[in-house]
C-alpha atoms as a PDB file:
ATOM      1  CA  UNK A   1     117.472  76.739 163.127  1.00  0.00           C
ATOM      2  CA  UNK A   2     116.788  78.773 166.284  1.00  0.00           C
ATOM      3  CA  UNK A   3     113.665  77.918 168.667  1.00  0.00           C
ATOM      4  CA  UNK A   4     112.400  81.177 167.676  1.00  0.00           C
ATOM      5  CA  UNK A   5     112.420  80.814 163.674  1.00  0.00           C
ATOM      6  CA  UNK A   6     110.694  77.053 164.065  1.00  0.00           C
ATOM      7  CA  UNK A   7     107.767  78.886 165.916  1.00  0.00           C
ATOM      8  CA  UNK A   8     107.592  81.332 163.780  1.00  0.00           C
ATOM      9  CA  UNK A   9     107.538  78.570 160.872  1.00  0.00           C
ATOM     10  CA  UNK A  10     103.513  77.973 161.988  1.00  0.00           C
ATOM     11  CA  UNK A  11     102.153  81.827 162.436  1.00  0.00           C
ATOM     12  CA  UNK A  12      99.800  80.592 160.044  1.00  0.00           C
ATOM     13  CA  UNK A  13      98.248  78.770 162.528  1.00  0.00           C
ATOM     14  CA  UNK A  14      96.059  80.261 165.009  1.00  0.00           C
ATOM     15  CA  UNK A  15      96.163  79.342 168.617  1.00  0.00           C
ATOM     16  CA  UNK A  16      93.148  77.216 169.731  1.00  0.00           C
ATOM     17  CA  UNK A  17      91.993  78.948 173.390  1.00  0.00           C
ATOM     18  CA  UNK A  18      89.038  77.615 175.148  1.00  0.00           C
ATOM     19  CA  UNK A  19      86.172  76.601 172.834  1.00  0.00           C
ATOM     20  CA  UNK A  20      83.192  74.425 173.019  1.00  0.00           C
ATOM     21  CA  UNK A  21      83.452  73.648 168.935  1.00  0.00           C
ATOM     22  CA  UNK A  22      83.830  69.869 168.623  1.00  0.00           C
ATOM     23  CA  UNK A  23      86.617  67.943 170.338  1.00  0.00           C
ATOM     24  CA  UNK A  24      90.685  69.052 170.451  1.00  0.00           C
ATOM     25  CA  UNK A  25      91.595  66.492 168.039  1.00  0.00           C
ATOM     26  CA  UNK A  26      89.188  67.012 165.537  1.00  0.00           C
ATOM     27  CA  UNK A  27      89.932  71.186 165.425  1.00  0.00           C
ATOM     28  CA  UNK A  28      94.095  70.528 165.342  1.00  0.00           C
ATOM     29  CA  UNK A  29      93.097  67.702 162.523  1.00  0.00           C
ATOM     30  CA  UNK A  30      91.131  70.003 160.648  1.00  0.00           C
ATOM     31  CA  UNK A  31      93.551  73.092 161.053  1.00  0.00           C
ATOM     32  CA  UNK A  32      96.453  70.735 159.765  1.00  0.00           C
ATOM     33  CA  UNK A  33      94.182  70.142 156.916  1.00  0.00           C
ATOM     34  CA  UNK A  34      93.409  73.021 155.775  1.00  0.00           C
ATOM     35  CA  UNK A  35      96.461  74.195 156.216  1.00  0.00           C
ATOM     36  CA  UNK A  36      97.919  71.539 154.386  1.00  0.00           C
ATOM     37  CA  UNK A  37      95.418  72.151 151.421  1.00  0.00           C
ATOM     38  CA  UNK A  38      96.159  75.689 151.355  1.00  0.00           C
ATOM     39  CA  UNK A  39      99.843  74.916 150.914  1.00  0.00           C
ATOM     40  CA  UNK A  40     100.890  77.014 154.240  1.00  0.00           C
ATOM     41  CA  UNK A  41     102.266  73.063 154.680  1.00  0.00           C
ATOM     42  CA  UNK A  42     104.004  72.271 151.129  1.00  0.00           C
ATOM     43  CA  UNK A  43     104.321  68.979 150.135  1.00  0.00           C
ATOM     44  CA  UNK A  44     107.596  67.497 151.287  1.00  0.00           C
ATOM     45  CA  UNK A  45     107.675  69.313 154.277  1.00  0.00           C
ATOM     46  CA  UNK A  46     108.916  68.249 157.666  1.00  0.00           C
ATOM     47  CA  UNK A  47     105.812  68.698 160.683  1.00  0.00           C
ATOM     48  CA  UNK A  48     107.443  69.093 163.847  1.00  0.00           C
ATOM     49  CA  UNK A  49     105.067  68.215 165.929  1.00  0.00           C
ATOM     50  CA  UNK A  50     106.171  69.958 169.478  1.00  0.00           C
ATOM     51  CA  UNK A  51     106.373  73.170 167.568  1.00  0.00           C
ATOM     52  CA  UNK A  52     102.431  73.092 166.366  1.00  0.00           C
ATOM     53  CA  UNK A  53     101.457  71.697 169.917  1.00  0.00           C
ATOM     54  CA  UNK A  54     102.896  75.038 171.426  1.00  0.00           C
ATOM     55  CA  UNK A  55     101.869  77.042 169.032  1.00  0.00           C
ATOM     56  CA  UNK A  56      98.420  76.185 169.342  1.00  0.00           C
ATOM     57  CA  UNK A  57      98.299  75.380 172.835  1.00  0.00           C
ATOM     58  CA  UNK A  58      98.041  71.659 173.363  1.00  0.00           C
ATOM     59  CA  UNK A  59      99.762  68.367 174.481  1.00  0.00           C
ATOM     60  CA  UNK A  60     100.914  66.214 171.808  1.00  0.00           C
ATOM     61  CA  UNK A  61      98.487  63.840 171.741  1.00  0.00           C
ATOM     62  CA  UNK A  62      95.949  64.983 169.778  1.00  0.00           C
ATOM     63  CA  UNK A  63      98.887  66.622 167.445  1.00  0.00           C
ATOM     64  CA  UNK A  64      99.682  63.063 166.923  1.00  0.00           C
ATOM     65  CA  UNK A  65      96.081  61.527 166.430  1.00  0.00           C
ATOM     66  CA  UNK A  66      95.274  64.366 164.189  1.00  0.00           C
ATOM     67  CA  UNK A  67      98.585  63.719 162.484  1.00  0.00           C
ATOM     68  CA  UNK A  68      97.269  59.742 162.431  1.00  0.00           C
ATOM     69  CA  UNK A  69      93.894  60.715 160.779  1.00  0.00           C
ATOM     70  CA  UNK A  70      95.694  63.075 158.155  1.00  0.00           C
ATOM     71  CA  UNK A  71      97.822  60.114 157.365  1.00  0.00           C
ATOM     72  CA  UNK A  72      95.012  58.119 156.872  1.00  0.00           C
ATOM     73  CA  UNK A  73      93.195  60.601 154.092  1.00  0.00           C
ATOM     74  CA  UNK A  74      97.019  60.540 152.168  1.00  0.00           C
ATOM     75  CA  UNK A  75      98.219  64.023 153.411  1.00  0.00           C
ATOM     76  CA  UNK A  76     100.763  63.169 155.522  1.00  0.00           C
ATOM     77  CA  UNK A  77     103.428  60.231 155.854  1.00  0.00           C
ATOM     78  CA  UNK A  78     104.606  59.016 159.206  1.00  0.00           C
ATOM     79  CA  UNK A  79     108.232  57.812 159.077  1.00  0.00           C
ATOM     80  CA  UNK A  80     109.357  55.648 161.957  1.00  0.00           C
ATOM     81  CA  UNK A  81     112.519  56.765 163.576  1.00  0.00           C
ATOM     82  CA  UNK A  82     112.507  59.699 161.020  1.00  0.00           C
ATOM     83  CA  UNK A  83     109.681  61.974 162.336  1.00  0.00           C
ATOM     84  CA  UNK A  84     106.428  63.001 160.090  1.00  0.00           C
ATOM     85  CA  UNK A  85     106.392  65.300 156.580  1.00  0.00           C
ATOM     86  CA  UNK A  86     103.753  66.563 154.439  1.00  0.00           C
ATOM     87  CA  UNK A  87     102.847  63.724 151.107  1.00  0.00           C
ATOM     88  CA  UNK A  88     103.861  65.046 148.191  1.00  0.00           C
ATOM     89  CA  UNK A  89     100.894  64.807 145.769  1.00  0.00           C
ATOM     90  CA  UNK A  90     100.735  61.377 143.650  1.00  0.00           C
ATOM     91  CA  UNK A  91      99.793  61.689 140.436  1.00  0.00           C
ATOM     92  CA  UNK A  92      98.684  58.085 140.002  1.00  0.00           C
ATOM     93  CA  UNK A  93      96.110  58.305 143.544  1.00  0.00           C
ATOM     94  CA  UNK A  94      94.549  61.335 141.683  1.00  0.00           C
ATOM     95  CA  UNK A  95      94.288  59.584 138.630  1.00  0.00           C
ATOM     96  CA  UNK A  96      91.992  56.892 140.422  1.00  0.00           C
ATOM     97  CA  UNK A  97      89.956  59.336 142.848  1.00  0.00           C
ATOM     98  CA  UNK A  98      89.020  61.339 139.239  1.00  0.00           C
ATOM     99  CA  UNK A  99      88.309  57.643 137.665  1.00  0.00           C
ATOM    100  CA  UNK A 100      85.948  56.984 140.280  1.00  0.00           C
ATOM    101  CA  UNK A 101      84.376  60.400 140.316  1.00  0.00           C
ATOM    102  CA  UNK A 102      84.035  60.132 136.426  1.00  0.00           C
ATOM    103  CA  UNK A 103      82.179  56.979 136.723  1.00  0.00           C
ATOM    104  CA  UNK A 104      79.829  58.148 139.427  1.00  0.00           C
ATOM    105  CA  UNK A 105      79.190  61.569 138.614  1.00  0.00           C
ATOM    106  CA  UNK A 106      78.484  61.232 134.764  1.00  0.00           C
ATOM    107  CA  UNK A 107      76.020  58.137 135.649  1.00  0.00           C
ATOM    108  CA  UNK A 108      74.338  60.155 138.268  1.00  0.00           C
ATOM    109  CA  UNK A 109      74.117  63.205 135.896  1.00  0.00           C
ATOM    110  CA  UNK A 110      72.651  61.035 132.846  1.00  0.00           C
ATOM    111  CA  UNK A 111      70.217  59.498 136.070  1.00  0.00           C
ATOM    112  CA  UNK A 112      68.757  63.131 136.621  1.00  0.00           C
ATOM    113  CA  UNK A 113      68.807  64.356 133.168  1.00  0.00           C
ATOM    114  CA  UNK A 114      65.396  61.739 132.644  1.00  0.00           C
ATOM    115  CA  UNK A 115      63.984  62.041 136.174  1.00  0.00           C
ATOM    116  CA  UNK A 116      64.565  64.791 138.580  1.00  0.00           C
ATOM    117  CA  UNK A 117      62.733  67.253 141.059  1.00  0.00           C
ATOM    118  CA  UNK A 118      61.274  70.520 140.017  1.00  0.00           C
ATOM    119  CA  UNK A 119      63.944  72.151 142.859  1.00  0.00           C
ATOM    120  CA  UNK A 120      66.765  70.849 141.334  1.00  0.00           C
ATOM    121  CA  UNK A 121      67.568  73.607 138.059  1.00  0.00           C
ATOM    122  CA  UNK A 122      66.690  76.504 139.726  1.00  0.00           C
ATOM    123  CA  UNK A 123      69.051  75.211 142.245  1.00  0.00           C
ATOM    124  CA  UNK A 124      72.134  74.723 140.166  1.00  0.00           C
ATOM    125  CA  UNK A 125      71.127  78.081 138.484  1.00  0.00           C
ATOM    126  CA  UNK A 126      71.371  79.912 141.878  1.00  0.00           C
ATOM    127  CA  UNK A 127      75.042  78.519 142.639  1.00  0.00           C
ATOM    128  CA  UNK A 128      76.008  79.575 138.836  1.00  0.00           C
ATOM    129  CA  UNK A 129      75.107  83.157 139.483  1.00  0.00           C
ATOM    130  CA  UNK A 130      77.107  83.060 142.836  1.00  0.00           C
ATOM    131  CA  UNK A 131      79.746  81.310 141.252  1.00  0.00           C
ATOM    132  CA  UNK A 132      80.420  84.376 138.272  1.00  0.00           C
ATOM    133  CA  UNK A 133      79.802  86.260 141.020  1.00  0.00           C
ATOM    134  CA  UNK A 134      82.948  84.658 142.697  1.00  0.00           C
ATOM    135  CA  UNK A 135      85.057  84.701 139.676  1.00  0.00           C
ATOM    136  CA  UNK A 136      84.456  88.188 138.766  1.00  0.00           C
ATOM    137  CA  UNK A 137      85.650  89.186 142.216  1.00  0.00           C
ATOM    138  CA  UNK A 138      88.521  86.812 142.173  1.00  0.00           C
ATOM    139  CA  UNK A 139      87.424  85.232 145.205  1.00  0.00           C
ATOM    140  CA  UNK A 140      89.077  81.798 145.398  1.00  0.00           C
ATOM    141  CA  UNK A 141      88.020  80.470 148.237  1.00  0.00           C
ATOM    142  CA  UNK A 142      84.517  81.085 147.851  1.00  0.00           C
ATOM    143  CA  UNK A 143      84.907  79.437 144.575  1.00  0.00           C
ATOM    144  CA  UNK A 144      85.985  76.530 146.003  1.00  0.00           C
ATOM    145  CA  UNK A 145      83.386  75.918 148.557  1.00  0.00           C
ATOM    146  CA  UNK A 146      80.749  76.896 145.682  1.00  0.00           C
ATOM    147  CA  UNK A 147      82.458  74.428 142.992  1.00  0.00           C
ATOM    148  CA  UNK A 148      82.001  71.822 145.749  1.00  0.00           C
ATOM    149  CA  UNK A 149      78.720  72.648 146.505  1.00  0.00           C
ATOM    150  CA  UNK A 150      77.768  72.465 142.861  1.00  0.00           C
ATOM    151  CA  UNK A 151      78.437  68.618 142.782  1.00  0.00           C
ATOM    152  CA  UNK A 152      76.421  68.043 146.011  1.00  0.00           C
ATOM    153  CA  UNK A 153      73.621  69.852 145.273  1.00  0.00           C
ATOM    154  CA  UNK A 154      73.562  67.344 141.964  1.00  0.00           C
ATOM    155  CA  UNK A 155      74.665  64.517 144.450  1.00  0.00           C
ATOM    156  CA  UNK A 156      71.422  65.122 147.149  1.00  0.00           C
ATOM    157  CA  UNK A 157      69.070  65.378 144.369  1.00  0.00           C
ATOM    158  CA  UNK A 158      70.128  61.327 143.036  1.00  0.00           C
ATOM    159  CA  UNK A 159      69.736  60.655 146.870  1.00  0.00           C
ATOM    160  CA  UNK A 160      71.857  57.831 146.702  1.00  0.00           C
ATOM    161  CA  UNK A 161      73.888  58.242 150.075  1.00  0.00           C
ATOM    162  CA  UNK A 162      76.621  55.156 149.116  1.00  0.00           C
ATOM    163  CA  UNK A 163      77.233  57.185 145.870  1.00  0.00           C
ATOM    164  CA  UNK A 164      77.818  60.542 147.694  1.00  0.00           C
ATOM    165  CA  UNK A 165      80.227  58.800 150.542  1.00  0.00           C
ATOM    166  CA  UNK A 166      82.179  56.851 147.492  1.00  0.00           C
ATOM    167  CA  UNK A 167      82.327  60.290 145.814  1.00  0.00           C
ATOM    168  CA  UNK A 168      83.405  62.471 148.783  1.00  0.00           C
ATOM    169  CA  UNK A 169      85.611  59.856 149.889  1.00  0.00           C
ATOM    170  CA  UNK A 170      87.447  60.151 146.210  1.00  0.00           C
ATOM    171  CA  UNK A 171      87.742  64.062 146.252  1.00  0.00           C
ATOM    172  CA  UNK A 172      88.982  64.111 149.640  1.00  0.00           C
ATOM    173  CA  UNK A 173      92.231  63.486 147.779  1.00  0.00           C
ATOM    174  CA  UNK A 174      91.726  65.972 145.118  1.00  0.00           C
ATOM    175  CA  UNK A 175      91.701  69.175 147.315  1.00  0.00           C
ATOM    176  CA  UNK A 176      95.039  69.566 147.135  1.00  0.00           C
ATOM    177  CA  UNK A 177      94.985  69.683 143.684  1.00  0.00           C
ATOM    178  CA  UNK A 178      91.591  71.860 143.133  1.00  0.00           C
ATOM    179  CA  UNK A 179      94.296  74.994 145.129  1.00  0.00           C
ATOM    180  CA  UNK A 180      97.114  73.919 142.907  1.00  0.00           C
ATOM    181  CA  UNK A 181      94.899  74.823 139.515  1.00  0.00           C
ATOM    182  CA  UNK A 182      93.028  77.842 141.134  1.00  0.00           C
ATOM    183  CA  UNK A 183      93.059  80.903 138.576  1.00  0.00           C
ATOM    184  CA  UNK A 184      90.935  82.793 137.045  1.00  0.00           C
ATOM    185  CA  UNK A 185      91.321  81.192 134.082  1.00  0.00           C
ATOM    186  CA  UNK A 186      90.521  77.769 135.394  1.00  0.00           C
ATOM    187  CA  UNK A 187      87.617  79.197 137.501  1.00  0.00           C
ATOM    188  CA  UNK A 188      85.633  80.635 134.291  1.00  0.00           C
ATOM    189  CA  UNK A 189      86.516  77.359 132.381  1.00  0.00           C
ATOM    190  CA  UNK A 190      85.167  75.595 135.161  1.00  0.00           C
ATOM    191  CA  UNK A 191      82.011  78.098 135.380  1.00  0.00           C
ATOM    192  CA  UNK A 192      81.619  77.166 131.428  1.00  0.00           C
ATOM    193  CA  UNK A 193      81.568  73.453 131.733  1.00  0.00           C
ATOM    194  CA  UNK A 194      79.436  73.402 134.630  1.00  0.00           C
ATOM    195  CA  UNK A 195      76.761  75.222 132.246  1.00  0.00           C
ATOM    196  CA  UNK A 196      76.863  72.899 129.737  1.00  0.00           C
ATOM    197  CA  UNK A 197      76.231  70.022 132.804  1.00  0.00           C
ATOM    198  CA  UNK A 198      72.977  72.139 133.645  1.00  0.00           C
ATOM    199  CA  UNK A 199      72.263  72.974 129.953  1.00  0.00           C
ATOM    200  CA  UNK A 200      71.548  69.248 128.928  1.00  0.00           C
ATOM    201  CA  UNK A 201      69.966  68.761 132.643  1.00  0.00           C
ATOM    202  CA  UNK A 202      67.402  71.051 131.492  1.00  0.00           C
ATOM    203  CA  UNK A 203      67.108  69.631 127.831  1.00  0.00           C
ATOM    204  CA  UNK A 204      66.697  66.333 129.303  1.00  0.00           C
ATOM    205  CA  UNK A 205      69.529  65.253 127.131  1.00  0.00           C
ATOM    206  CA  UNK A 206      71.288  61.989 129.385  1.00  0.00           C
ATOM    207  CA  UNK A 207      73.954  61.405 127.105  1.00  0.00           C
ATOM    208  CA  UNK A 208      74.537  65.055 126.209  1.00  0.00           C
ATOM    209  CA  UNK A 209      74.991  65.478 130.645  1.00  0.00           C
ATOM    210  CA  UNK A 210      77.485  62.391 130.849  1.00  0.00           C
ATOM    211  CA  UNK A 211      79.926  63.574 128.148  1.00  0.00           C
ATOM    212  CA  UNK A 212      79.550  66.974 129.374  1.00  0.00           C
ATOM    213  CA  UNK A 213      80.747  65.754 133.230  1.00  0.00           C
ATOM    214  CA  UNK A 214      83.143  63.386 131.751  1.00  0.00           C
ATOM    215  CA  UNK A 215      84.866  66.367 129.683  1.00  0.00           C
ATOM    216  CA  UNK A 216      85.019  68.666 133.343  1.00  0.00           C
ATOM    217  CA  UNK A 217      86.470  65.919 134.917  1.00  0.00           C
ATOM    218  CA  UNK A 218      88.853  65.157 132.742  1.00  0.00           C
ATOM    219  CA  UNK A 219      90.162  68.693 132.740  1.00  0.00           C
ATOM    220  CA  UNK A 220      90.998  68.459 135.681  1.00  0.00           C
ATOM    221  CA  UNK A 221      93.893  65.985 135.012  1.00  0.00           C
ATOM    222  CA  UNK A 222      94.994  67.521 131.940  1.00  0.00           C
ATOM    223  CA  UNK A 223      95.638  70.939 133.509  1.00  0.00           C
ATOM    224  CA  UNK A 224      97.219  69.208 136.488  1.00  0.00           C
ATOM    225  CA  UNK A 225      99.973  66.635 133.952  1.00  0.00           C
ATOM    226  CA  UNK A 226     100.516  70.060 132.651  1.00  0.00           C
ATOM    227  CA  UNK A 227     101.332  71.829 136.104  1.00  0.00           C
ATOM    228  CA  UNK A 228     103.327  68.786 137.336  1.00  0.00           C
ATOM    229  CA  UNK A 229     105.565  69.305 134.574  1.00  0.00           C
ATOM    230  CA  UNK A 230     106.636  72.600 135.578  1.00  0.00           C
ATOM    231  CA  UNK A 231     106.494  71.575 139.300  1.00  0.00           C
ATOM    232  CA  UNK A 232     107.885  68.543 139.897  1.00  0.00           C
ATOM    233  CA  UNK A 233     109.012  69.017 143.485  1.00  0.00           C
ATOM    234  CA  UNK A 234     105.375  68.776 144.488  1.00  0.00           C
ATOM    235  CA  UNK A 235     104.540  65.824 142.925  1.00  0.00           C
ATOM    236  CA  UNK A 236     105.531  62.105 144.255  1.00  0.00           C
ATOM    237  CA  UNK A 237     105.359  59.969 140.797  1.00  0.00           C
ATOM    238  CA  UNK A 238     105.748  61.732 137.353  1.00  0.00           C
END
C-alpha cells in the first residue's frame, strides 16, 4: 500500500491545530474513541500509529498513551513485536458489563419507584419527548447521547456516586455495541421500554420498574446474539 492510500486510510480524522481544550493525549484518546465506536476503526483492524500521528499533527507519544488508555477500556489490543489493532467485540465481556448494569439499574429503579424527588418524572418525561423527537428525524447520534442521558438522569436522582462509577464503568464497554444495533427499529423499541420504566416510576410500582429495566436490558443482548450471527467477523468469541 502506497504512503498516500495509508493517509488517506484516516480522513476521518480531523487534524488537531492549536487548541486550549484539555491536554494532547486526552483529545487523540478521545478521537480514537470515538472513532473506534463509530466503526470508522472496525474491529480487527490494524492502527498504524505514525500514520494517525501525521495526520493529526503530533509526535507519537501521546498516539501511544492514548493507544495505552484505549487498551485499557478493551478497545484496542497491543501486540508486542506485531504492532496494535482494533478488539474485536467479545461477546462474553458484554455479557458481564449488561449483568452488572442489570443488577444495578433495576435495584436503583425499584429504589426510586418508593422514594424519589418531585424533579425527577417531569425530567424523564422531557428526555422522552426529545427522544421521539430524535427517532422521528432519524437522528442517531442524538439518540445516543439522549438514551445515555436517560439512565443518568435516573442514576443522579439515587445519588449514589459508587453505583453511577460501577455503572458507567460497565457501559463503557457497551458503546460499541449500542452503534452496532442503531435503527430505527431498535430506537422506537427502545423509546417503548423506556416508557414503561417511567410508567411504573410514576405508579410507584417497584417491582413493576425492575422487571421493566431488566426486560430493556436484556434486549440488548438478544438483538446483539442475533447480529453476531450474521456478523461474525466483528465479534471475538461466538
Amino acid at each position: 500500500m502506497s504512503d498516500a492510500a495509508v493517509k488517506a486510510s484516516y480522513d476521518f480524522l480531523e487534524p488537531l491545530g492549536l487548541s486550549s481544550r484539555g491536554g494532547t493525549t486526552e483529545r487523540v484518546q478521545s478521537l480514537l474513541r470515538e472513532a473506534i465506536i463509530g466503526f470508522e476503526l472496525a474491529p480487527g483492524a490494524d492502527i498504524d500509529k505514525l500514520a494517525i500521528c501525521e495526520r493529526l499533527g503530533v509526535s507519537r507519544f501521546p498516539v501511544s498513551e492514548a493507544l495505552a488508555r484505549l487498551q485499557n477500556e478493551g478497545l484496542v489490543e497491543i501486540l508486542p513485536q506485531r504492532g496494535t489493532r482494533v478488539s474485536r467485540i467479545r461477546l462474553s465481556d458484554v455479557r458481564q458489563s449488561m449483568f452488572i448494569r442489570s443488577a444495578l439499574e433495576a435495584q436503583a429503579v425499584r429504589t426510586l419507584a418508593l422514594n424519589h424527588r418531585d424533579a425527577l418524572l417531569p425530567s424523564l418525561e422531557r428526555n422522552l419527548r426529545y427522544q421521539h423527537a430524535a427517532t422521528e428525524a432519524g437522528d442517531r447520534r442524538d439518540f445516543h447521547r439522549l438514551d445515555l442521558e436517560f439512565h443518568l438522569i435516573l442514576l443522579d436522582a439515587l445519588g449514589y456516586a459508587r453505583v453511577k462509577a460501577a455503572v458507567e464503568a460497565a457501559r463503557a464497554n457497551l458503546d460499541r455495541v449500542r452503534r452496532l444495533l442503531s435503527s430505527p427499529r431498535h430506537h422506537a423499541l427502545t423509546v417503548t421500554d423506556h416508557e414503561k420504566i417511567v410508567a411504573a416510576l410514576a405508579a410507584g410500582d417497584a417491582d413493576a420498574a425492575g422487571r421493566a429495566m431488566e426486560e430493556h436490558l436484556d434486549f440488548v443482548i438478544t438483538e446483539l446474539v442475533a447480529f453476531a450471527a450474521e456478523n461474525p467477523a466483528l465479534f471475538e468469541d461466538l
